[in-house]
Protein backbone atom coordinates (compact mmCIF):
# COMPACT_ATOMS: atom_id res chain seq x y z
CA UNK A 1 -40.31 137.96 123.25
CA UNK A 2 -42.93 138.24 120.82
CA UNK A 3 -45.81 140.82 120.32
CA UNK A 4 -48.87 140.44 122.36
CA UNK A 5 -51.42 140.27 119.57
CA UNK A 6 -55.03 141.60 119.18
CA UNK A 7 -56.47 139.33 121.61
CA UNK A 8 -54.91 141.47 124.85
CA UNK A 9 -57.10 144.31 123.81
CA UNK A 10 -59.95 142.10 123.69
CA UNK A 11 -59.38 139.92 127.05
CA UNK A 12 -57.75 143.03 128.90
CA UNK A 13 -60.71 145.08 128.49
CA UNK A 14 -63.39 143.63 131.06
CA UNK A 15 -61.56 142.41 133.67
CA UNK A 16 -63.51 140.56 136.08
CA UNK A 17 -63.22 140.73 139.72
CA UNK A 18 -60.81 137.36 139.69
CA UNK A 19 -58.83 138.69 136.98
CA UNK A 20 -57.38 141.69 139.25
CA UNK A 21 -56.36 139.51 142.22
CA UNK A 22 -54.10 136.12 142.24
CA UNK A 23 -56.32 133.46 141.31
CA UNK A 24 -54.02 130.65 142.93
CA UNK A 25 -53.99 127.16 141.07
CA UNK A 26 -56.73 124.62 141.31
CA UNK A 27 -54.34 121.82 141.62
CA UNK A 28 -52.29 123.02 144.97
CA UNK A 29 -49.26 123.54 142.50
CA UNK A 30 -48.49 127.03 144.24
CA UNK A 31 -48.43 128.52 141.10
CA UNK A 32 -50.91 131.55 140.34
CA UNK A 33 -52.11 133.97 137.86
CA UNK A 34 -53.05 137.70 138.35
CA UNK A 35 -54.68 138.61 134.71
CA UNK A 36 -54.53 142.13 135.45
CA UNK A 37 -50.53 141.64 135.09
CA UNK A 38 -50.83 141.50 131.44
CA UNK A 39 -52.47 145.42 131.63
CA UNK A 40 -49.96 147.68 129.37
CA UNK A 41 -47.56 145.29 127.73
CA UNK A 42 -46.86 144.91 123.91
CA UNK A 43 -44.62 141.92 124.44
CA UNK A 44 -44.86 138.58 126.35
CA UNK A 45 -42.88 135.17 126.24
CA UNK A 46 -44.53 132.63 124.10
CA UNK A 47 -46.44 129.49 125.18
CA UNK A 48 -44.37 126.54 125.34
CA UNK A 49 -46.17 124.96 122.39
CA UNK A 50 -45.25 125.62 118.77
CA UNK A 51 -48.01 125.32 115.81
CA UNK A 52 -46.47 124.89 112.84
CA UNK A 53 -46.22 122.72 109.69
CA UNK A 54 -44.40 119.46 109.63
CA UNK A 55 -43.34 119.02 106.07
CA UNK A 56 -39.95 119.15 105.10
CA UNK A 57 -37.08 119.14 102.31
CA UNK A 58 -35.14 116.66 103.54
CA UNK A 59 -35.54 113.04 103.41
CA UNK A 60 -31.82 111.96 103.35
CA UNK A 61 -32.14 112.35 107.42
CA UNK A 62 -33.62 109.99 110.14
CA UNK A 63 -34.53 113.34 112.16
CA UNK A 64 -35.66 115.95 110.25
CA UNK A 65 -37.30 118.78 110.78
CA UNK A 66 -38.83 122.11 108.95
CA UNK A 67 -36.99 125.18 108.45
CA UNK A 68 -39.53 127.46 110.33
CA UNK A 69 -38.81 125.55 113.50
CA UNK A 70 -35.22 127.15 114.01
CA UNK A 71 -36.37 130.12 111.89
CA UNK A 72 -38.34 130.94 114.84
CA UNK A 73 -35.99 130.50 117.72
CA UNK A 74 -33.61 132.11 115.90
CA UNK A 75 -35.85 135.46 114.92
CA UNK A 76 -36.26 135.13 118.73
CA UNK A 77 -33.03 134.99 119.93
CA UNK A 78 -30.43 136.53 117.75
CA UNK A 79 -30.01 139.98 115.40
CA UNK A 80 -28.58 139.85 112.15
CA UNK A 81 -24.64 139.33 112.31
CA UNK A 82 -24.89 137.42 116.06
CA UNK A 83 -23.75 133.54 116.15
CA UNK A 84 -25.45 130.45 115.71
CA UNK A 85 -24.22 127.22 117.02
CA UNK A 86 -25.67 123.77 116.08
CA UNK A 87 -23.55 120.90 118.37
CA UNK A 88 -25.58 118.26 116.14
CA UNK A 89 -25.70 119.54 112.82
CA UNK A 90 -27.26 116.50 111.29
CA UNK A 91 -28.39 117.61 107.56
CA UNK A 92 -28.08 121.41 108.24
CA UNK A 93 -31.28 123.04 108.31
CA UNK A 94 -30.11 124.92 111.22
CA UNK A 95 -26.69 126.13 109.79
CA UNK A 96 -28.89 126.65 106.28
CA UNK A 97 -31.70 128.66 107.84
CA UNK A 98 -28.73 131.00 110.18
CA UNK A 99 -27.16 131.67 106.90
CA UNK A 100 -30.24 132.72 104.61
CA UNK A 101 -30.85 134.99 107.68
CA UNK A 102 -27.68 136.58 107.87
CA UNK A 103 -26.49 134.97 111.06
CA UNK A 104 -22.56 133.51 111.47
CA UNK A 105 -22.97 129.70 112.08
CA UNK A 106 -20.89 127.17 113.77
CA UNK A 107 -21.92 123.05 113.07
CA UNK A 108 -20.74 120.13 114.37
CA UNK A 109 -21.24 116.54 113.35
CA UNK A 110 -19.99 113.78 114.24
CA UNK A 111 -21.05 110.99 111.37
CA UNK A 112 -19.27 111.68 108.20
CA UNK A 113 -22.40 110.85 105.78
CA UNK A 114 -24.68 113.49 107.66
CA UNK A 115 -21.77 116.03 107.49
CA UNK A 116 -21.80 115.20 103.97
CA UNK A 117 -24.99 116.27 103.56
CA UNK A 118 -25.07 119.76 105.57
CA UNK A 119 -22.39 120.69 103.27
CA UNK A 120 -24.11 120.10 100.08
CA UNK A 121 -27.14 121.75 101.79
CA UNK A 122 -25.62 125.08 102.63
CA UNK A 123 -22.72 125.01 99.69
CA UNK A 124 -24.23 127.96 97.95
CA UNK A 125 -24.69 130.33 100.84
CA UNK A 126 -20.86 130.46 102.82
CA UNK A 127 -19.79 132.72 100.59
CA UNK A 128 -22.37 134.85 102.31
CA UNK A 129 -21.45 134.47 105.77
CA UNK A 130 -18.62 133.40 107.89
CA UNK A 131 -19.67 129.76 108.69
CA UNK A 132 -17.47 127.02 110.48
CA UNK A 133 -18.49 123.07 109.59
CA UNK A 134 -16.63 120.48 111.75
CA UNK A 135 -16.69 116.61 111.39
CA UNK A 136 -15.67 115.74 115.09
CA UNK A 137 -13.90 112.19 113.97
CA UNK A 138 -13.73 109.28 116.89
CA UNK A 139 -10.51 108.79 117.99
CA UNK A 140 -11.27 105.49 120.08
CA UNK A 141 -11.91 105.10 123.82
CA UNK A 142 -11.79 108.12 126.01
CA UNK A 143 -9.73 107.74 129.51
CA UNK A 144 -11.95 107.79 132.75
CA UNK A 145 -11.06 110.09 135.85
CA UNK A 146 -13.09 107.32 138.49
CA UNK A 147 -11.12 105.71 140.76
CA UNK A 148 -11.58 102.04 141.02
């Protein structure tokens, strides 16, 4: 959850009639919104849309992204000392950004040259924190439980 921010105060104060009663949706979704809910709380669950920069460090990668984007779901999620685990590690922004915030990190990759790279990325900060960096390796066709 994140704070609610200065515009509560502002939108909160004159409530019109609408705002203190369910206001159902325009488009028959059965979904509603009572404004009046938001009356007295300091902390709400963010939109589903994320502004931020899209610059980044790395350009060794074919999906890269910046550091404040798991910065942020991080902050949100976990306390200093709690575990992060990144299934696709790819160059290791994740597994970097965990460790410069003092989180334990697990990352898995599966393509040697990527997991390459997340180690050279994050090389000078395990000392800091426990971290655990697997190369899952391919070890041919895997058996199917279907009947035929």
């Amino acid at each position: 959850m994140v704070p609610m921010g200065e515009w509560a105060d502002r939108r909160l104060k004159n409530l019109s009639d609408t705002d203190k009663v369910r206001d159902p949706s325009r488009v028959g979704s059965g979904f509603g919104k009572r404004i009046a809910n938001w009356i007295g709380r300091e902390k709400a669950y963010p939109t589903n849309v994320l502004h931020m920069a899209t610059e980044t460090k790395n350009k060794n990668h074919s999906a890269v992204f910046p550091e404040d984007l798991p910065e942020w779901f991080i902050k949100l999620f976990t306390k200093k000392g709690d575990w992060v685990l990144d299934p696709f590690m790819g160059s290791g922004t994740t597994v970097f950004v965990a460790q410069r915030m003092e989180r334990n990190t697990i990352g898995i990759e599966i393509l040697p040259s990527y997991f390459k790279l997340a180690q050279k990325s994050v090389k000078s900060l395990v000392e800091m924190r426990p971290t655990q960096m697997v190369l899952l390796e391919g070890k041919g066709k895997y058996a199917s439980n279907k009947s035929k």
